[in-house]
C-alpha atoms as a PDB file:
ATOM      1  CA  UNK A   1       1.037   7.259 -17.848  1.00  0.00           C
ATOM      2  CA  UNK A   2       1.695  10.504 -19.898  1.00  0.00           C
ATOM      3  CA  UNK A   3       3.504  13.442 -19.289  1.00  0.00           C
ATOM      4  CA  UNK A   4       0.292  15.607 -18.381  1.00  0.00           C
ATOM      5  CA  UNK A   5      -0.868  12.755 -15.527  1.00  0.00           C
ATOM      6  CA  UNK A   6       2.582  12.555 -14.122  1.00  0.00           C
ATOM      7  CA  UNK A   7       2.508  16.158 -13.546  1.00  0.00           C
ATOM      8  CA  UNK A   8      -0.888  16.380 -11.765  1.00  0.00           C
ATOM      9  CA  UNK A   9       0.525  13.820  -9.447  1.00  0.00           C
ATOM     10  CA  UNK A  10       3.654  15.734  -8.470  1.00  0.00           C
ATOM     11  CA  UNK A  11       1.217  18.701  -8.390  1.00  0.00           C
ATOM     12  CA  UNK A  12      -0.727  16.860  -5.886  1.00  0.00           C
ATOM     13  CA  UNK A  13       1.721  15.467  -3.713  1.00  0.00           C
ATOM     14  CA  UNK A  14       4.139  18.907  -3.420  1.00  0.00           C
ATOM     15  CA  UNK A  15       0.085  20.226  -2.102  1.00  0.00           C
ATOM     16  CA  UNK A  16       0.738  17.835   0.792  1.00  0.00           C
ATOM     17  CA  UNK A  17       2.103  18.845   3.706  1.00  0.00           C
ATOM     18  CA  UNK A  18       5.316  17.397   5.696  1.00  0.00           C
ATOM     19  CA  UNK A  19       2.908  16.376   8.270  1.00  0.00           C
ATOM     20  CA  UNK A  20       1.755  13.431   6.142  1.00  0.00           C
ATOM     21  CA  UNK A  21       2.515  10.402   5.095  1.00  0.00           C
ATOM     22  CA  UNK A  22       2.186   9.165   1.467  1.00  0.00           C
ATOM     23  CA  UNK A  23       1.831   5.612   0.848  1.00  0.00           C
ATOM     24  CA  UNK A  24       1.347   4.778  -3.113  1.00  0.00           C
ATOM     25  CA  UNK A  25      -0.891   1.171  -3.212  1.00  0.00           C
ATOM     26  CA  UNK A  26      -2.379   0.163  -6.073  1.00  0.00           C
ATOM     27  CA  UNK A  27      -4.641  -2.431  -5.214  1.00  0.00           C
ATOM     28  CA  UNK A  28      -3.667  -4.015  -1.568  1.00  0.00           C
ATOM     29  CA  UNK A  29      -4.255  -1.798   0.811  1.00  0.00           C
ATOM     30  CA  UNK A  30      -4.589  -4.160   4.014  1.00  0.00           C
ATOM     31  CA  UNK A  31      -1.178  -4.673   3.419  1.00  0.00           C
ATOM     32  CA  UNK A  32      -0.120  -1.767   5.200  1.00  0.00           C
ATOM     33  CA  UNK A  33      -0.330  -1.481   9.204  1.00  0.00           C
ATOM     34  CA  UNK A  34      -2.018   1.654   9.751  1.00  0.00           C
ATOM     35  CA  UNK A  35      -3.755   0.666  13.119  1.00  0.00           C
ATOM     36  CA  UNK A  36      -4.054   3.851  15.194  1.00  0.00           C
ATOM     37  CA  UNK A  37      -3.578   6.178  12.686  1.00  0.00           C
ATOM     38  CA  UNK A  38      -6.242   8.556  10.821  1.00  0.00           C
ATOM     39  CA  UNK A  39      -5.792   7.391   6.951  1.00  0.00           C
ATOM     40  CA  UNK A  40      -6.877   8.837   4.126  1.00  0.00           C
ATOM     41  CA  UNK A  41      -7.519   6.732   0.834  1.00  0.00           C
ATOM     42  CA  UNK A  42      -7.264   9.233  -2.039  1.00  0.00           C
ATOM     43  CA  UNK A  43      -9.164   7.484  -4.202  1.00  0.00           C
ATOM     44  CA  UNK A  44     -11.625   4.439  -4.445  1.00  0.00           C
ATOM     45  CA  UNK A  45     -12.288   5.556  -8.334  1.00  0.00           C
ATOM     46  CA  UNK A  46      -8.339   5.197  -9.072  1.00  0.00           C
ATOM     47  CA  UNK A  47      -8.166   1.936  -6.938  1.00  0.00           C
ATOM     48  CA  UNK A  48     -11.098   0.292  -8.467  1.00  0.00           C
ATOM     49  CA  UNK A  49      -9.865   1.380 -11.908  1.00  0.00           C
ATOM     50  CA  UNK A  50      -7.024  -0.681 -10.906  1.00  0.00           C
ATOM     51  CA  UNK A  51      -9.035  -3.657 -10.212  1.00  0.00           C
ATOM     52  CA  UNK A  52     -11.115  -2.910 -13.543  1.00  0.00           C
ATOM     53  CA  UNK A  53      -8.803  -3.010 -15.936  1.00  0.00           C
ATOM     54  CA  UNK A  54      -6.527  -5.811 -14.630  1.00  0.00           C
ATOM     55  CA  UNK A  55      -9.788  -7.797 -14.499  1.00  0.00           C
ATOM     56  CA  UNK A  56     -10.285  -6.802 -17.979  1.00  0.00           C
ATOM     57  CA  UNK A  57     -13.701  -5.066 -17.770  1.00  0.00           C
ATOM     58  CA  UNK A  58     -14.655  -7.725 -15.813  1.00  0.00           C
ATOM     59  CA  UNK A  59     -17.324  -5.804 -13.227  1.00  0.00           C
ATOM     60  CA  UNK A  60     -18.478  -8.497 -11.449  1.00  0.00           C
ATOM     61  CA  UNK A  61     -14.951 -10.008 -10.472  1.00  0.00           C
ATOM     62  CA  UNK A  62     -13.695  -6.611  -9.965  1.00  0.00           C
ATOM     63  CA  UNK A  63     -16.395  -5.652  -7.613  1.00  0.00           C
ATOM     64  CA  UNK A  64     -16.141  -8.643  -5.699  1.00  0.00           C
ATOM     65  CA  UNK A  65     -12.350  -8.495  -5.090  1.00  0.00           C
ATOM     66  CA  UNK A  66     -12.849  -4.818  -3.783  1.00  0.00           C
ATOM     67  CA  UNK A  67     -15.298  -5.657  -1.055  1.00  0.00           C
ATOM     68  CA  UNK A  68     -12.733  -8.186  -0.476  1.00  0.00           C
ATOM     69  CA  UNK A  69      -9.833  -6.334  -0.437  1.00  0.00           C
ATOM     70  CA  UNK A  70     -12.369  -3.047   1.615  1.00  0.00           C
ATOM     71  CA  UNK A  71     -13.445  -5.836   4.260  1.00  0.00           C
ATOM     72  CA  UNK A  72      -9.861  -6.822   5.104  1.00  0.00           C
ATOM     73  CA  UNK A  73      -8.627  -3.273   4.942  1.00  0.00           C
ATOM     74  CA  UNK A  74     -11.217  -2.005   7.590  1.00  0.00           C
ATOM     75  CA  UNK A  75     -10.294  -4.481   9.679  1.00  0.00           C
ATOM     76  CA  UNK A  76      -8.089  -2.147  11.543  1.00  0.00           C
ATOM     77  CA  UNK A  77      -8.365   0.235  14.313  1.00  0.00           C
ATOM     78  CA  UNK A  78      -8.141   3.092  12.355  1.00  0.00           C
ATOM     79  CA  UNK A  79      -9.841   6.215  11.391  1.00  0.00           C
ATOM     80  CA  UNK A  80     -10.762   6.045   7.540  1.00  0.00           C
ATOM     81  CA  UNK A  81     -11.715   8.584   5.038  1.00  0.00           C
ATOM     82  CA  UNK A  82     -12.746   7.586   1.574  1.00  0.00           C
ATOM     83  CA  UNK A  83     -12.260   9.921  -0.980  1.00  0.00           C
ATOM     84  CA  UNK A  84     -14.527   8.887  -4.297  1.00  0.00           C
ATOM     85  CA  UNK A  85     -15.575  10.289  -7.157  1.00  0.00           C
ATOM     86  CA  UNK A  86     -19.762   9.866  -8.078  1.00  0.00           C
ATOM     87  CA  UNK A  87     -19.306   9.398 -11.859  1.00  0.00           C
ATOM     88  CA  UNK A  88     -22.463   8.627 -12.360  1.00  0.00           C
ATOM     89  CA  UNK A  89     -24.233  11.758 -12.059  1.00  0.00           C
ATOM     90  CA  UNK A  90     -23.393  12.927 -15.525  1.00  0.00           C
ATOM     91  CA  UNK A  91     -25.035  11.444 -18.646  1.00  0.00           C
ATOM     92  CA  UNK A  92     -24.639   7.769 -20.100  1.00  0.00           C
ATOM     93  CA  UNK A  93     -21.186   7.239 -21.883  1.00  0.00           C
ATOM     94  CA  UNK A  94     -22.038   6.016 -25.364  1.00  0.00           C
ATOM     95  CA  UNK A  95     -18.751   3.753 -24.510  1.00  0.00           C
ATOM     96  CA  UNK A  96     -19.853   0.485 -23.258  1.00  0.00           C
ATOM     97  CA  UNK A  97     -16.216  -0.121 -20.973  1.00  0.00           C
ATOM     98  CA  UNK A  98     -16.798   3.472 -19.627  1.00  0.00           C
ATOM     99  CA  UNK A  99     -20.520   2.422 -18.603  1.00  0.00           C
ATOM    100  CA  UNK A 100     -19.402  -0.824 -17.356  1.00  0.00           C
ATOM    101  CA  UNK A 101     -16.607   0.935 -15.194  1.00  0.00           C
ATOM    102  CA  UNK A 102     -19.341   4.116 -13.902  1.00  0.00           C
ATOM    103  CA  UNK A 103     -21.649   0.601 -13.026  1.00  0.00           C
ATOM    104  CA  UNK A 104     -18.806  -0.830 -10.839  1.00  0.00           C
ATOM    105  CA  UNK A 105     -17.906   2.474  -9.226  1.00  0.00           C
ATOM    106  CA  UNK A 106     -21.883   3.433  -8.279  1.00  0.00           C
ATOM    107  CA  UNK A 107     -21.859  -0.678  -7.032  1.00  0.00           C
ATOM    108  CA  UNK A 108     -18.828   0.411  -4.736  1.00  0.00           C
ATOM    109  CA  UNK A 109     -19.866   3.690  -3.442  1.00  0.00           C
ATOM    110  CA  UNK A 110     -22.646   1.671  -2.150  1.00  0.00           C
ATOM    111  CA  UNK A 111     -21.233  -0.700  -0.510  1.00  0.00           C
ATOM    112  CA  UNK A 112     -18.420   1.429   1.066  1.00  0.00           C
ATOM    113  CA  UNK A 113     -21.483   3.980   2.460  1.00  0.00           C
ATOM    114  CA  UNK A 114     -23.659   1.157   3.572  1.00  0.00           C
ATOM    115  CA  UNK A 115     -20.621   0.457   6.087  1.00  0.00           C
ATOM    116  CA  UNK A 116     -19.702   3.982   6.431  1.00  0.00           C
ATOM    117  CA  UNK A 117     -20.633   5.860   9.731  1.00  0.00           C
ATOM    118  CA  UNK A 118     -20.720   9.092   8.188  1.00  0.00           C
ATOM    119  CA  UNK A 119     -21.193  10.394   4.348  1.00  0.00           C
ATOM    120  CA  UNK A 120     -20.414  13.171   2.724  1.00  0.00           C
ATOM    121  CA  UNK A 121     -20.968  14.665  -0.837  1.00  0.00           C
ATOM    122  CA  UNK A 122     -19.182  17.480  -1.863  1.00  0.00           C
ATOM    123  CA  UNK A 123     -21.228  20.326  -4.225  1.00  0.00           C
ATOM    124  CA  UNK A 124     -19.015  22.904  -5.606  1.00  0.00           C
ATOM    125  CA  UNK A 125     -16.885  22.534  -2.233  1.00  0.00           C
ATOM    126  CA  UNK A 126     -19.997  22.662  -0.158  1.00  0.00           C
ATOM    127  CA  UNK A 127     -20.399  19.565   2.186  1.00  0.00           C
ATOM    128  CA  UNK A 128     -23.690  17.916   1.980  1.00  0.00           C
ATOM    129  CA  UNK A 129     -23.790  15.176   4.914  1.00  0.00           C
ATOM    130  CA  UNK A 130     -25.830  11.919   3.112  1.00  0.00           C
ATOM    131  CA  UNK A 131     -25.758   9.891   6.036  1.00  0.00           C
END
């Protein structure tokens, strides 16, 4: 997007190691084959932003193509870590599309727990195991 955001990301991916492999997916994950592997999706609040906003705001479309596209993805026989953000921990937005997008993300760290075999929240880098 900007200049700022592109560096972040080239920040974060020189951070990663040679041992991994980076796969850049914007919406469709279950497109890749990554049976067997241990995958980690860095992150459900940039992927369902991506849903979001090409749904224009639309939170209940948006949240239904996610557990769409999440059902199909999990399909595989692989190991799957979730990296989110909880947004909604902070105070109300007084921006109705920023409360309609924290809505949609608290709607799909739900559902992706409730299927989840393990959770855990991170405090100040201090795991807290949910479930």
């Amino acid at each position: 997007w900007d200049e700022e955001f592109r560096e972040r990301v080239l920040r974060h991916q020189a951070d990663r190691g040679p041992e991994w492999t980076n796969i850049e997916e914007e919406k469709y994950l279950s497109r890749h084959d990554l049976n067997g592997r241990v995958v980690v999706i860095d992150c459900v609040t940039l992927w369902g932003t991506n849903f979001f906003f090409d749904n224009e705001g639309d939170t209940n479309r948006s949240l239904a193509e996610l557990k769409e596209e999440f059902n199909k993805f999990t399909e595989q026989d692989a190991h799957l870590i979730f990296v989110t953000n909880e947004i909604g921990l902070g105070g109300v937005s007084p921006d109705a599309v920023q409360r309609r997008f924290t809505d949609l993300q608290g709607w799909l760290n739900q559902y992706i727990a409730s299927r989840a075999d393990e959770v855990v929240l991170m405090v100040s880098g201090i795991p807290m195991k949910v479930k």
